[in-house]
N, C-alpha and C. Protein backbone atom coordinates (compact mmCIF):
# COMPACT_ATOMS: atom_id res chain seq x y z
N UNK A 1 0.84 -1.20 0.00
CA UNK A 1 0.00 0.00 0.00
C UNK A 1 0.88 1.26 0.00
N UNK A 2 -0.01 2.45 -0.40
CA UNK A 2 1.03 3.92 -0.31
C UNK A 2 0.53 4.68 0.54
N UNK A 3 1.48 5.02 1.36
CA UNK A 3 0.81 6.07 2.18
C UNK A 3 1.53 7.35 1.81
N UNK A 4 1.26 8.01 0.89
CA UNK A 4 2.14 9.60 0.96
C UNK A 4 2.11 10.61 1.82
N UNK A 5 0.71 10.44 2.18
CA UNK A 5 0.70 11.82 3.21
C UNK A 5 1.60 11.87 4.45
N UNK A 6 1.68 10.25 4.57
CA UNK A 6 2.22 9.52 6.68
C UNK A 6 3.33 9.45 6.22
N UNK A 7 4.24 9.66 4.63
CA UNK A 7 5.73 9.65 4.47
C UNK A 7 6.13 10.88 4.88
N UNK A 8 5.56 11.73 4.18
CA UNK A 8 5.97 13.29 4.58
C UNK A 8 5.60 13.58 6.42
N UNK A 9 4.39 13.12 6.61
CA UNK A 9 4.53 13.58 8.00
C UNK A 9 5.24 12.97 8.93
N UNK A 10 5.52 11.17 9.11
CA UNK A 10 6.93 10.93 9.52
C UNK A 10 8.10 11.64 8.91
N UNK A 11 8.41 11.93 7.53
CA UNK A 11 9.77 12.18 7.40
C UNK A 11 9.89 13.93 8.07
N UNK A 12 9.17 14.57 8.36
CA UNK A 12 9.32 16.00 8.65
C UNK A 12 9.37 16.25 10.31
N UNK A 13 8.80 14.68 10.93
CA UNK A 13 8.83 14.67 12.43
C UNK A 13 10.19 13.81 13.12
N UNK A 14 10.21 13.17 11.90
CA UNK A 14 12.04 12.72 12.45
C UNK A 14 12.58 14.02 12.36
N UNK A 15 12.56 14.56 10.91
CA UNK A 15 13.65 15.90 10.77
C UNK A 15 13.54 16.71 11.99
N UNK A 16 12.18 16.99 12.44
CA UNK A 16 12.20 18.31 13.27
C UNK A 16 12.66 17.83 14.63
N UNK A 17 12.72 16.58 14.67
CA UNK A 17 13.32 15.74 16.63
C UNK A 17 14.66 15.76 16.90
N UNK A 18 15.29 15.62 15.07
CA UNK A 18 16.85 15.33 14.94
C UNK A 18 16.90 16.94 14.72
N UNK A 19 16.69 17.86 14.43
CA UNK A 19 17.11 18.95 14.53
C UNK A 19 17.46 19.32 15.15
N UNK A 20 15.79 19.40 16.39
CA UNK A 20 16.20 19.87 17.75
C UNK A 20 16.90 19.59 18.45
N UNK A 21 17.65 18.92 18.72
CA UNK A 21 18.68 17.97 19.39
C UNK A 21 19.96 19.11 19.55
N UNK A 22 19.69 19.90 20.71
CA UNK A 22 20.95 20.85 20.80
C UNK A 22 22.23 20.64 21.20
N UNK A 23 22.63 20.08 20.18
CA UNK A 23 24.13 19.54 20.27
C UNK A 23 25.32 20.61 20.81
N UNK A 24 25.49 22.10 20.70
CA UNK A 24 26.13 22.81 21.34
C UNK A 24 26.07 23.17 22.95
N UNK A 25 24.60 23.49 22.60
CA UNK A 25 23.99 22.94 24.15
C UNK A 25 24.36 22.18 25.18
N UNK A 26 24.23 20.85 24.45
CA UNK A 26 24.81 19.48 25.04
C UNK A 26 25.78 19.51 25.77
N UNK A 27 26.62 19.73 24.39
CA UNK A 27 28.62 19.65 24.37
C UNK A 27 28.97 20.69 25.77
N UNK A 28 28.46 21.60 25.38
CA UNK A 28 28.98 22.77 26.54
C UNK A 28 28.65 22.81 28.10
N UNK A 29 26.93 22.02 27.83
CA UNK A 29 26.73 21.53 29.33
C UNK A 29 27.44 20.42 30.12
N UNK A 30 28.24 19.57 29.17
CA UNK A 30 28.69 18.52 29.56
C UNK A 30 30.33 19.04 30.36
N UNK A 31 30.41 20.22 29.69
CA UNK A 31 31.90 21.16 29.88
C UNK A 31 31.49 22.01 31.06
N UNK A 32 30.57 21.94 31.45
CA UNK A 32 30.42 22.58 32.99
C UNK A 32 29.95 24.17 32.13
N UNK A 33 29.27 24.14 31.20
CA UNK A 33 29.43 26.14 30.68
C UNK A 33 28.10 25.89 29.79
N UNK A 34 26.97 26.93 29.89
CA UNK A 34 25.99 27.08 29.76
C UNK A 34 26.26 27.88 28.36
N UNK A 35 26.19 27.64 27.76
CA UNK A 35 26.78 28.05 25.87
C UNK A 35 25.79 29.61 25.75
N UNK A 36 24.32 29.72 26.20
CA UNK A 36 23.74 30.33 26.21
C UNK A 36 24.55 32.00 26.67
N UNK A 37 24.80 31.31 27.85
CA UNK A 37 25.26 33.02 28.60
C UNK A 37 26.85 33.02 28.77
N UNK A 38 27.20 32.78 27.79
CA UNK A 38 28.97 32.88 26.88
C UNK A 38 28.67 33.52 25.78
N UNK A 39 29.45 34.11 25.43
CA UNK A 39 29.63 34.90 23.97
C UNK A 39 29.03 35.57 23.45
N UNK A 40 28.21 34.98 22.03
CA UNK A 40 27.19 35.63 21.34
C UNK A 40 25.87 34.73 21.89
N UNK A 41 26.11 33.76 23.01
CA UNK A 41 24.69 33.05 23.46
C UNK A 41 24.22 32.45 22.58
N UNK A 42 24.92 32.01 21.59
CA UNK A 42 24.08 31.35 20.72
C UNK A 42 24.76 29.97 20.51
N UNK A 43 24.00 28.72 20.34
CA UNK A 43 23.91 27.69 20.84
C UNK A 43 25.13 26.98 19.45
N UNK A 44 25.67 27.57 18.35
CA UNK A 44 26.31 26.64 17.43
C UNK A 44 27.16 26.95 17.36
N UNK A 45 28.09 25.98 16.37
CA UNK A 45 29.06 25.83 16.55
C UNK A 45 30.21 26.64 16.82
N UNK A 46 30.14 27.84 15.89
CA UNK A 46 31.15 29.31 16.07
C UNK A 46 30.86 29.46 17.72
N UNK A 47 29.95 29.54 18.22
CA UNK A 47 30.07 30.27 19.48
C UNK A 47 30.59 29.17 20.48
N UNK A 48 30.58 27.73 20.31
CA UNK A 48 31.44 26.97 21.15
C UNK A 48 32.76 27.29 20.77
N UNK A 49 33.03 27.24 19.17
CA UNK A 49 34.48 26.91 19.47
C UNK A 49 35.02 28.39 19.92
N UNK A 50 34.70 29.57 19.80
CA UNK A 50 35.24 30.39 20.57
C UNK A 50 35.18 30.38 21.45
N UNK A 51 34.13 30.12 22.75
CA UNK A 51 34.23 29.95 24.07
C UNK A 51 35.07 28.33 24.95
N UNK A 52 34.87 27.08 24.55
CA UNK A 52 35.39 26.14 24.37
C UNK A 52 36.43 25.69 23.94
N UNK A 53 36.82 26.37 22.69
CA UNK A 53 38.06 25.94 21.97
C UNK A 53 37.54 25.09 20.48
N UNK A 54 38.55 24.87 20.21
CA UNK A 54 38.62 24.57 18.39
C UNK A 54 37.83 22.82 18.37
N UNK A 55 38.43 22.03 19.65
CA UNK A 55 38.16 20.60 19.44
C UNK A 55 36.36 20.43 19.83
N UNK A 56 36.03 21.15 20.48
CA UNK A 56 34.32 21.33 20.89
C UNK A 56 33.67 22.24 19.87
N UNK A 57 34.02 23.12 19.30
CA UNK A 57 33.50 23.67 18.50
C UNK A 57 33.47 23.01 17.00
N UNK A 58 34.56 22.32 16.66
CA UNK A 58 34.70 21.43 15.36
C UNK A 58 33.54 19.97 15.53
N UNK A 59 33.76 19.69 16.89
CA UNK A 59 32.36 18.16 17.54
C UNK A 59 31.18 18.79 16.69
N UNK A 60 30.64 20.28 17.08
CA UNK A 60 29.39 20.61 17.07
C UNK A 60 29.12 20.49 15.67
N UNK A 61 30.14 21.48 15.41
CA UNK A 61 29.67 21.65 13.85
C UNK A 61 29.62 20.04 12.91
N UNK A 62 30.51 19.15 13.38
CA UNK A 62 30.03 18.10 12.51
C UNK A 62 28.49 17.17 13.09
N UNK A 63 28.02 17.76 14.42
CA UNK A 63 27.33 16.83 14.75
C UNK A 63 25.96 17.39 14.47
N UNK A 64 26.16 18.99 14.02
CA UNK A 64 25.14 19.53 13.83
C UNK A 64 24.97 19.14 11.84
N UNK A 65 25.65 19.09 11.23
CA UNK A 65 25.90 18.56 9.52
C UNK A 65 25.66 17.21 9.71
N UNK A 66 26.02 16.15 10.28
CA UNK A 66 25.45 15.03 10.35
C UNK A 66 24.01 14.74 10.78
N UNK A 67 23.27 15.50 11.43
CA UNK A 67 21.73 15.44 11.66
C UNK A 67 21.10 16.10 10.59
N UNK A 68 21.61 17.16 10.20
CA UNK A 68 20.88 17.21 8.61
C UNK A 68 20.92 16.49 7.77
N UNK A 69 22.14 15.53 7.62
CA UNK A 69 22.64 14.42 6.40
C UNK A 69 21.35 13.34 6.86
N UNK A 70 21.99 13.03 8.05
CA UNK A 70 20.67 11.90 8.60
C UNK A 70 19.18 12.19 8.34
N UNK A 71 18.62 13.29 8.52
CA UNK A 71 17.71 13.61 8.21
C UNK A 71 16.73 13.54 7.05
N UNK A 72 17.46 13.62 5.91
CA UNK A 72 17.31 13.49 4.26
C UNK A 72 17.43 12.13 4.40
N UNK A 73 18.48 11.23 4.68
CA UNK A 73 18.46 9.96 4.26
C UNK A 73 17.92 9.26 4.78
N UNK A 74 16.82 9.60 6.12
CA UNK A 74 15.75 8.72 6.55
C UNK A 74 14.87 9.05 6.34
N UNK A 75 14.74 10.16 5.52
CA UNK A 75 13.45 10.65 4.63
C UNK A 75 13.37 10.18 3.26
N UNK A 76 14.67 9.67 2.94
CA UNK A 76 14.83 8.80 1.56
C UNK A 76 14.30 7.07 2.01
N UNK A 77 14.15 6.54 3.31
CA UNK A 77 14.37 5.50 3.43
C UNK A 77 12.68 5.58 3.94
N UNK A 78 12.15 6.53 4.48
CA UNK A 78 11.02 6.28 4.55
C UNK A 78 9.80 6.28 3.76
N UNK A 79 10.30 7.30 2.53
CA UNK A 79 9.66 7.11 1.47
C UNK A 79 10.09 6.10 0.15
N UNK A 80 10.82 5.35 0.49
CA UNK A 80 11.14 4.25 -0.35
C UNK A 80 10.17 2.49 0.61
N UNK A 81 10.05 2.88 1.85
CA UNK A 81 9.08 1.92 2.57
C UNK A 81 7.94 2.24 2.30
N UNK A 82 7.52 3.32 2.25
CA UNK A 82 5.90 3.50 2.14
C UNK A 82 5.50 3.70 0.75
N UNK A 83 6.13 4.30 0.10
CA UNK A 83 6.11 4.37 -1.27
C UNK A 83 6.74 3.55 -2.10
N UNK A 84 6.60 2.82 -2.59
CA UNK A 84 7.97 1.52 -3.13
C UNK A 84 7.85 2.56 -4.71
N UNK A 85 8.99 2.88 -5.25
CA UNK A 85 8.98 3.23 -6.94
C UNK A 85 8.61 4.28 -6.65
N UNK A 86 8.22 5.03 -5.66
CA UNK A 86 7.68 6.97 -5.63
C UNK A 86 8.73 7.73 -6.67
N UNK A 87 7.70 8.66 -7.12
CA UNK A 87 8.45 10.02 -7.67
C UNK A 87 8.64 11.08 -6.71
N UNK A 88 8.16 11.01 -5.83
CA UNK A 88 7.91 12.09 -4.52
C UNK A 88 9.51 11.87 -3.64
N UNK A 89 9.90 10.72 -4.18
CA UNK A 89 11.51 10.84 -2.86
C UNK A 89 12.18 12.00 -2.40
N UNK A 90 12.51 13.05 -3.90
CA UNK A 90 13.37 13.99 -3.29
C UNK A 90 12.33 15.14 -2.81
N UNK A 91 10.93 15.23 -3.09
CA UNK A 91 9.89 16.13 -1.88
C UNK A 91 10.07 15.76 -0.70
N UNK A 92 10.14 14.12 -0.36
CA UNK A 92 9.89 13.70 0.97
C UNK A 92 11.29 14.18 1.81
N UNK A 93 12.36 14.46 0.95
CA UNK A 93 13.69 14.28 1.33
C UNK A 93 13.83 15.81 1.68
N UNK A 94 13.05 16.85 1.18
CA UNK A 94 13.20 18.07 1.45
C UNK A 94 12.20 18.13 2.57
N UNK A 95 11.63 17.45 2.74
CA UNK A 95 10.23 17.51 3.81
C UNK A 95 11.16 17.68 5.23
N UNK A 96 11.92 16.33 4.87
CA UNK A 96 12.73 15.70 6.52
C UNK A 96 13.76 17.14 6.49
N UNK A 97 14.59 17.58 5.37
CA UNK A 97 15.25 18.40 5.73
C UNK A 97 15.29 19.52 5.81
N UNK A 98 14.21 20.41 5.40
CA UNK A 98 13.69 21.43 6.26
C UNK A 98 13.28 21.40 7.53
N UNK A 99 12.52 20.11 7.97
CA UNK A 99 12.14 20.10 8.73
C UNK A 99 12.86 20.30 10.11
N UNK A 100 14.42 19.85 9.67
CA UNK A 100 15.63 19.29 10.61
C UNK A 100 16.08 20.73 11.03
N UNK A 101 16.13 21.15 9.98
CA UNK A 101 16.65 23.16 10.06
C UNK A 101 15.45 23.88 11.22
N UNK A 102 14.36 23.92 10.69
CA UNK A 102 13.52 23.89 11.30
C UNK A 102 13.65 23.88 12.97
N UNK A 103 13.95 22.64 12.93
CA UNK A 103 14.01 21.96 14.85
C UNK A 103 15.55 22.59 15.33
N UNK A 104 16.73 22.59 14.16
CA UNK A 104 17.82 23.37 14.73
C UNK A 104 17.67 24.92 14.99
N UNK A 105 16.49 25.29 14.11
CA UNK A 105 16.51 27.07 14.22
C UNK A 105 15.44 27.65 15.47
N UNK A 106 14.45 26.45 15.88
CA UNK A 106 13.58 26.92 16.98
C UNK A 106 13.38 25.31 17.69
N UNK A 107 14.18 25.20 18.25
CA UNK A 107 14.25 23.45 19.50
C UNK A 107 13.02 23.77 20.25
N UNK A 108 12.50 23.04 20.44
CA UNK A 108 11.00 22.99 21.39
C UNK A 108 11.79 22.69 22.92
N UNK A 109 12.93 22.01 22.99
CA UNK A 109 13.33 22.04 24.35
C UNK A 109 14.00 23.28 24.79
N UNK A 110 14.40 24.18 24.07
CA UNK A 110 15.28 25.64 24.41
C UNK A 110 14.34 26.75 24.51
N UNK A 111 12.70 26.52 24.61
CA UNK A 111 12.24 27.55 23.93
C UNK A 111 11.90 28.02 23.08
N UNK A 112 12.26 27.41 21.54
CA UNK A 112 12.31 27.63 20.73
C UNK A 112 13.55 28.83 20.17
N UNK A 113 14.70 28.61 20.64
CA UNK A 113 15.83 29.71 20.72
C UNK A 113 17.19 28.43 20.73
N UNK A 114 17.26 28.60 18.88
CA UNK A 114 18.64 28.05 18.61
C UNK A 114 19.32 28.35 17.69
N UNK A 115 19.96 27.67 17.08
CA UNK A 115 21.42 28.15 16.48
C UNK A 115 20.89 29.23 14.76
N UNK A 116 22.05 29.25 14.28
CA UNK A 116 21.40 30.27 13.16
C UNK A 116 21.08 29.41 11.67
N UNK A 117 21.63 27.64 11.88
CA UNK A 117 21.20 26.55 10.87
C UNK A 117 22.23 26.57 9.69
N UNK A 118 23.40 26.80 9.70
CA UNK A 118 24.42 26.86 8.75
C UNK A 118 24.78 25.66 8.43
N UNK A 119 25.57 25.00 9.82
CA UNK A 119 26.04 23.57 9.44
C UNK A 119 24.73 22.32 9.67
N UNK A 120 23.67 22.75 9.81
CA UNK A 120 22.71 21.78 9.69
C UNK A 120 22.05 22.13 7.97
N UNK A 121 21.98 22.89 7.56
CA UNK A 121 21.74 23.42 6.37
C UNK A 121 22.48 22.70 5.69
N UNK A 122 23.87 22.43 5.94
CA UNK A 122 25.01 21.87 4.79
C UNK A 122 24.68 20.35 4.89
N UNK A 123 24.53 19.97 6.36
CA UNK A 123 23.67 18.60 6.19
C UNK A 123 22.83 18.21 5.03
N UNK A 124 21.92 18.99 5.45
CA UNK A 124 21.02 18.56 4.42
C UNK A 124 20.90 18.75 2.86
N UNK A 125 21.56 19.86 2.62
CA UNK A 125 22.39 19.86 1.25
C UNK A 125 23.26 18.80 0.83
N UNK A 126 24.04 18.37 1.71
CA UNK A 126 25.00 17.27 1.81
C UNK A 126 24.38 15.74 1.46
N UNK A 127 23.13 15.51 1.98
CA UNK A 127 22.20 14.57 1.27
C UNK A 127 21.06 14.91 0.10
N UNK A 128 21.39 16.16 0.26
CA UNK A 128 20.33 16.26 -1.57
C UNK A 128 21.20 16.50 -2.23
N UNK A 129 21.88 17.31 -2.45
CA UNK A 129 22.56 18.12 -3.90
C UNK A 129 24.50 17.77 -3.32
N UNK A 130 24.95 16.88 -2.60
CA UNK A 130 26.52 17.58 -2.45
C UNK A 130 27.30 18.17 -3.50
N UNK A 131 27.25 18.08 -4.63
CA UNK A 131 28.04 19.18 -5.48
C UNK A 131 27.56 20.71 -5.31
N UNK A 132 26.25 20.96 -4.68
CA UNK A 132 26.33 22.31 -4.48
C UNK A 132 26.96 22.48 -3.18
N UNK A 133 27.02 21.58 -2.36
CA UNK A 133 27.58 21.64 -1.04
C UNK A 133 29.48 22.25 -1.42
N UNK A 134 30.12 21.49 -1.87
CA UNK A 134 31.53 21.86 -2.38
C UNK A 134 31.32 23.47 -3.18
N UNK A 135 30.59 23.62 -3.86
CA UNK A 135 30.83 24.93 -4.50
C UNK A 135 30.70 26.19 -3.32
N UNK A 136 29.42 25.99 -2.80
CA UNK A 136 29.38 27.01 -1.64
C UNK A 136 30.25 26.80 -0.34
N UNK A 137 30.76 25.74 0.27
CA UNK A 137 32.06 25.76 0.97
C UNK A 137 33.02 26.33 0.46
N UNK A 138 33.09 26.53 -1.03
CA UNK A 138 34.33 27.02 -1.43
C UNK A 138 34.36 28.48 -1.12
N UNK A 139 33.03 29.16 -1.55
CA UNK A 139 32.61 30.36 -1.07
C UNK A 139 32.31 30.89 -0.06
N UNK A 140 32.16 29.76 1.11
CA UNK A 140 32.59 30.35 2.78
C UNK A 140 34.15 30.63 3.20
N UNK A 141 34.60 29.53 2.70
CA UNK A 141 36.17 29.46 2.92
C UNK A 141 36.83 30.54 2.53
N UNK A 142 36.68 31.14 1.06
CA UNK A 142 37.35 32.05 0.41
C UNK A 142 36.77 33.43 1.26
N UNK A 143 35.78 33.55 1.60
CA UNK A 143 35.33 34.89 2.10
C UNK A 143 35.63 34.70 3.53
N UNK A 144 35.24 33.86 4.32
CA UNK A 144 36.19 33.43 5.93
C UNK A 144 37.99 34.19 5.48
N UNK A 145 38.59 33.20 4.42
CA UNK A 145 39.73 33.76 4.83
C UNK A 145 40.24 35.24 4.58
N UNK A 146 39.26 36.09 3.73
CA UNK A 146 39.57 37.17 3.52
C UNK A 146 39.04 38.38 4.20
N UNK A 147 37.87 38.01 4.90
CA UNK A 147 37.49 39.10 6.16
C UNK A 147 37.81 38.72 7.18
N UNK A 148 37.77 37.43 7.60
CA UNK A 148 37.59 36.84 9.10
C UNK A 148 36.20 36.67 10.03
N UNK A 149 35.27 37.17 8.84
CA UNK A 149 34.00 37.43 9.76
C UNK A 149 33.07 36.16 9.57
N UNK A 150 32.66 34.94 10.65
CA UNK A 150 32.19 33.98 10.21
C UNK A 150 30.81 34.31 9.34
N UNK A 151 29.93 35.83 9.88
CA UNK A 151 28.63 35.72 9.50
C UNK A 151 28.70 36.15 7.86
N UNK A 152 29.83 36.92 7.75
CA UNK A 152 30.04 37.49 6.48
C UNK A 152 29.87 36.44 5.60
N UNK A 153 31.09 35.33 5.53
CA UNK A 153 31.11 33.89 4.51
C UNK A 153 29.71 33.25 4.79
N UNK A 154 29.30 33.37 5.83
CA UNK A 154 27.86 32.48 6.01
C UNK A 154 26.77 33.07 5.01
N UNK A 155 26.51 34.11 5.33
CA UNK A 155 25.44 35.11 4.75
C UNK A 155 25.68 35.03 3.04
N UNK A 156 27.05 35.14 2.69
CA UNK A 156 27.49 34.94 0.98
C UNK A 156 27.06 33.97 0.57
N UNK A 157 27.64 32.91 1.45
CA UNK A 157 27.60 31.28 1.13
C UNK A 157 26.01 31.12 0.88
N UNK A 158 25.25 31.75 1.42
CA UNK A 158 23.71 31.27 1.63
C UNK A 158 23.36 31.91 0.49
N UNK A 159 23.49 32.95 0.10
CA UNK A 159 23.29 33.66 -1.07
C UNK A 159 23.19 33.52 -2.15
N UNK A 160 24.69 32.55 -2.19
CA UNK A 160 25.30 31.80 -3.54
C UNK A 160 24.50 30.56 -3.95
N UNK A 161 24.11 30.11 -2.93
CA UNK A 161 23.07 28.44 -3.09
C UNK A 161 22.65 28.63 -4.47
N UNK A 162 21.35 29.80 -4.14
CA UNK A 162 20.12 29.25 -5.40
C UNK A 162 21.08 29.70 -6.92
N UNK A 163 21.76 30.14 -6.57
CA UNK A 163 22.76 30.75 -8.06
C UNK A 163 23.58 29.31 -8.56
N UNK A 164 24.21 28.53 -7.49
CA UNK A 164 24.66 27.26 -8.02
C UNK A 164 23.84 26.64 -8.44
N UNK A 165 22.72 26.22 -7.87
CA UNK A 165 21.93 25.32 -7.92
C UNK A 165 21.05 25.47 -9.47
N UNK A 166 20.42 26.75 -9.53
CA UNK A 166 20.41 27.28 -10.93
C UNK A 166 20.97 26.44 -12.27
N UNK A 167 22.37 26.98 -11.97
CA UNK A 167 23.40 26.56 -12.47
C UNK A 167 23.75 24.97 -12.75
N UNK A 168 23.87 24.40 -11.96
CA UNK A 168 23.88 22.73 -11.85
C UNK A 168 22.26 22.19 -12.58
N UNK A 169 21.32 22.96 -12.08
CA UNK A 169 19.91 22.63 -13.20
C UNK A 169 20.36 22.56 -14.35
N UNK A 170 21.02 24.25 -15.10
CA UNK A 170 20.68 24.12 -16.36
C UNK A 170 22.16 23.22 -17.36
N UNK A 171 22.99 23.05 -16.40
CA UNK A 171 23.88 21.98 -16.68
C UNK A 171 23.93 20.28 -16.70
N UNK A 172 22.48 20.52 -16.20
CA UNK A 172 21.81 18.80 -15.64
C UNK A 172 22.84 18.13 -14.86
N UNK A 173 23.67 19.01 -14.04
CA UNK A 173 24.72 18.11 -12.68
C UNK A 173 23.56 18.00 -11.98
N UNK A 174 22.54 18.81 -11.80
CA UNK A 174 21.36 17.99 -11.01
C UNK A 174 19.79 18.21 -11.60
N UNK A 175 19.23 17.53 -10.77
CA UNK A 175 17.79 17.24 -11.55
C UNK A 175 16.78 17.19 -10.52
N UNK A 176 15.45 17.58 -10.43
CA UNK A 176 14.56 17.76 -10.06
C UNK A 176 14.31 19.27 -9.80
N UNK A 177 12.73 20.10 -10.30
CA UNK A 177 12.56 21.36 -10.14
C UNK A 177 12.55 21.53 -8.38
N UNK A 178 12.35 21.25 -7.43
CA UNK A 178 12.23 21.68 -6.63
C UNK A 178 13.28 21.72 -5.53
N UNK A 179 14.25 21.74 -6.17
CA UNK A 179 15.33 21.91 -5.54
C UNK A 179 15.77 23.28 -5.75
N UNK A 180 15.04 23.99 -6.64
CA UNK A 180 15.84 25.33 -6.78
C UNK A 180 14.80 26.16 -5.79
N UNK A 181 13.68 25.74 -5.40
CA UNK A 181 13.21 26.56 -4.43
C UNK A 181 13.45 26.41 -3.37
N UNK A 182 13.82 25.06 -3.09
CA UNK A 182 13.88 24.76 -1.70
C UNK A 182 15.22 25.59 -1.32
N UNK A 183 16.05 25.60 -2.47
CA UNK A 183 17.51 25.86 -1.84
C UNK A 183 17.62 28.18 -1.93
N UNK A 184 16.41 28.48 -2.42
CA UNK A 184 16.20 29.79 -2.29
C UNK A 184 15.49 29.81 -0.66
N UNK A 185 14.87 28.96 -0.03
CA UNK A 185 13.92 28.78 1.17
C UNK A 185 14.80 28.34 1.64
N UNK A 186 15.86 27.95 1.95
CA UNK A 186 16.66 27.65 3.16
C UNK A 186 17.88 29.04 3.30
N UNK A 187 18.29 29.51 2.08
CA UNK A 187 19.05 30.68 2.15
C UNK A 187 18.19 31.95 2.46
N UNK A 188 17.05 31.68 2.50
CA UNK A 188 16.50 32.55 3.30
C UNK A 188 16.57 32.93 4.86
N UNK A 189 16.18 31.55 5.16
CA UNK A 189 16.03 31.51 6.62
C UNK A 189 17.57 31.34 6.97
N UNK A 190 18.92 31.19 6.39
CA UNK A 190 19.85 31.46 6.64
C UNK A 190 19.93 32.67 6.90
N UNK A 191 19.98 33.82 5.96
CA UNK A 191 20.00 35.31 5.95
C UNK A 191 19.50 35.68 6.94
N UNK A 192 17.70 35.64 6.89
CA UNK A 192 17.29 36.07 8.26
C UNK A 192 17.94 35.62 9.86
N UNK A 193 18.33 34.25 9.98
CA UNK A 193 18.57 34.13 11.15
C UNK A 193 19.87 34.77 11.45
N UNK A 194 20.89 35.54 10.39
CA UNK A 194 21.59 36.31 10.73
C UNK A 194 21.68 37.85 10.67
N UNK A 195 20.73 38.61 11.04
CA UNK A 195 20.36 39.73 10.70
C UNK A 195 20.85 40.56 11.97
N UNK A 196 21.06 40.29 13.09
CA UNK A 196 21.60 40.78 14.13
C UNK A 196 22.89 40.71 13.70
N UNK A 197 23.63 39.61 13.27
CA UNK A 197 25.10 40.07 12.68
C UNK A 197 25.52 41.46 11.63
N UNK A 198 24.35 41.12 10.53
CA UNK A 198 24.06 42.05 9.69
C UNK A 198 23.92 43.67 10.22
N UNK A 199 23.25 44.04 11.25
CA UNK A 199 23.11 45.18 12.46
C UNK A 199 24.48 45.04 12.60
N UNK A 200 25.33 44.26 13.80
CA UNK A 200 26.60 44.50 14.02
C UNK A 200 27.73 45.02 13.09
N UNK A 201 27.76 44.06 11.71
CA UNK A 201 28.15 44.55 10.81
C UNK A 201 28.29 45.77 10.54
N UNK A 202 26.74 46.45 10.34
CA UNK A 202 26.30 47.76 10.06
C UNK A 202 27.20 48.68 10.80
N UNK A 203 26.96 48.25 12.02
CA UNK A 203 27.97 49.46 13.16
C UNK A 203 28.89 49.31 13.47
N UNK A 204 29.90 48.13 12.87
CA UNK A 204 30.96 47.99 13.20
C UNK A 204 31.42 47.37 14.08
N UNK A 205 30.35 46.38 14.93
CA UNK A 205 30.83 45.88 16.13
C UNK A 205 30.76 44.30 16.10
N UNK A 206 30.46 43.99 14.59
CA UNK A 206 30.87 42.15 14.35
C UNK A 206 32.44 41.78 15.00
N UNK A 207 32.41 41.01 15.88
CA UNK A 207 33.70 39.96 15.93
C UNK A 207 34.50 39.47 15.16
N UNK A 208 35.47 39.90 14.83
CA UNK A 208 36.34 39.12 13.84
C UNK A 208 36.88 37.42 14.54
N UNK A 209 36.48 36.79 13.80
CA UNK A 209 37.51 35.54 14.51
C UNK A 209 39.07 35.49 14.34
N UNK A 210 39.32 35.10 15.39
CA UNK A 210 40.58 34.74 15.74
C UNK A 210 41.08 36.34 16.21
């Protein structure tokens, strides 16, 4: 039998459980230090490894990219059980991984007050599209090393998505239409969740790392 509707709504309630899962949170409570009321208070990875150090802050960020990866690929596995032969896989697969961003950008256990969804974002890019994943790392990296400002490369990097992705469409490196919206809808809610940087920016009072 098919159930489409109970694929998407399991695959979007795993995403949003594995999202929430405040892994900086975690890490830092386990370090005796409340991640919250350190730094910029904000629960990911940049703000551990500056308060923590490089080896807790590098944990987060992969553990926060691995719950987005996971996320997509048990949204691939659940719509390949309920759906046997579906055309809907890579909807269901954007279902789970928005959904995951989602639970990383507002955790039901924090309040709804978490990270800004960068390296959970790459997760889930990382199981739909990874060749756009490499192009826009290239474009955090290159802009990281030339300002120093993490939100700066973040905010570009997010920017750049729907322009690769575009791009990889009309080159057929990838395929399906709804990947170019989804990946304009997640660089959204990238941008926005950094708009207080964007303010700092403005006045001059962003953090340079290092």
């Amino acid at each position: 039998m098919h159930y489409p509707i109970l694929s998407y709504l399991i695959a979007a309630a795993i995403g949003y459980l594995l999202g929430s899962c405040p892994n900086g949170y975690l890490v830092s409570r386990a370090r005796g230090v409340d991640i919250r009321k350190q730094g910029s208070g904000n629960i990911g990875a940049t703000n551990v490894l500056r308060v923590l150090g490089k080896k807790w802050g590098y944990l987060v960020f992969a553990l926060d990219v691995l719950k987005g990866f996971v996320a997509v690929r048990l949204a691939f596995a659940i719509a390949l059980a309920l759906i046997p032969h579906t055309t809907q896989r890579e909807l269901i697969g954007i279902a789970g991984g928005l959904a995951c961003i989602l639970g990383h950008t507002f955790p039901v256990w924090l309040g709804f007050r978490g990270g800004k969804g960068v390296a959970t974002s790459a997760g889930v890019l990382l199981g739909l599209m990874p060749i756009a994943v490499v192009s826009v790392f290239a474009v955090w990296l290159i802009l990281f090393q030339v300002t120093r400002y993490v939100s700066v490369a973040s905010i570009t990097a997010a920017a750049a998505l729907p322009v690769f992705v575009m791009l990889y469409l009309r080159l057929k490196l990838l395929t399906g239409a709804s990947l170019l919206p989804f990946s304009i809808l997640i660089a959204g809610v990238v941008i926005w969740r950094h708009r207080s940087n964007m303010q700092r920016l403005f006045h001059g009072k962003e953090q340079r790392f290092g």
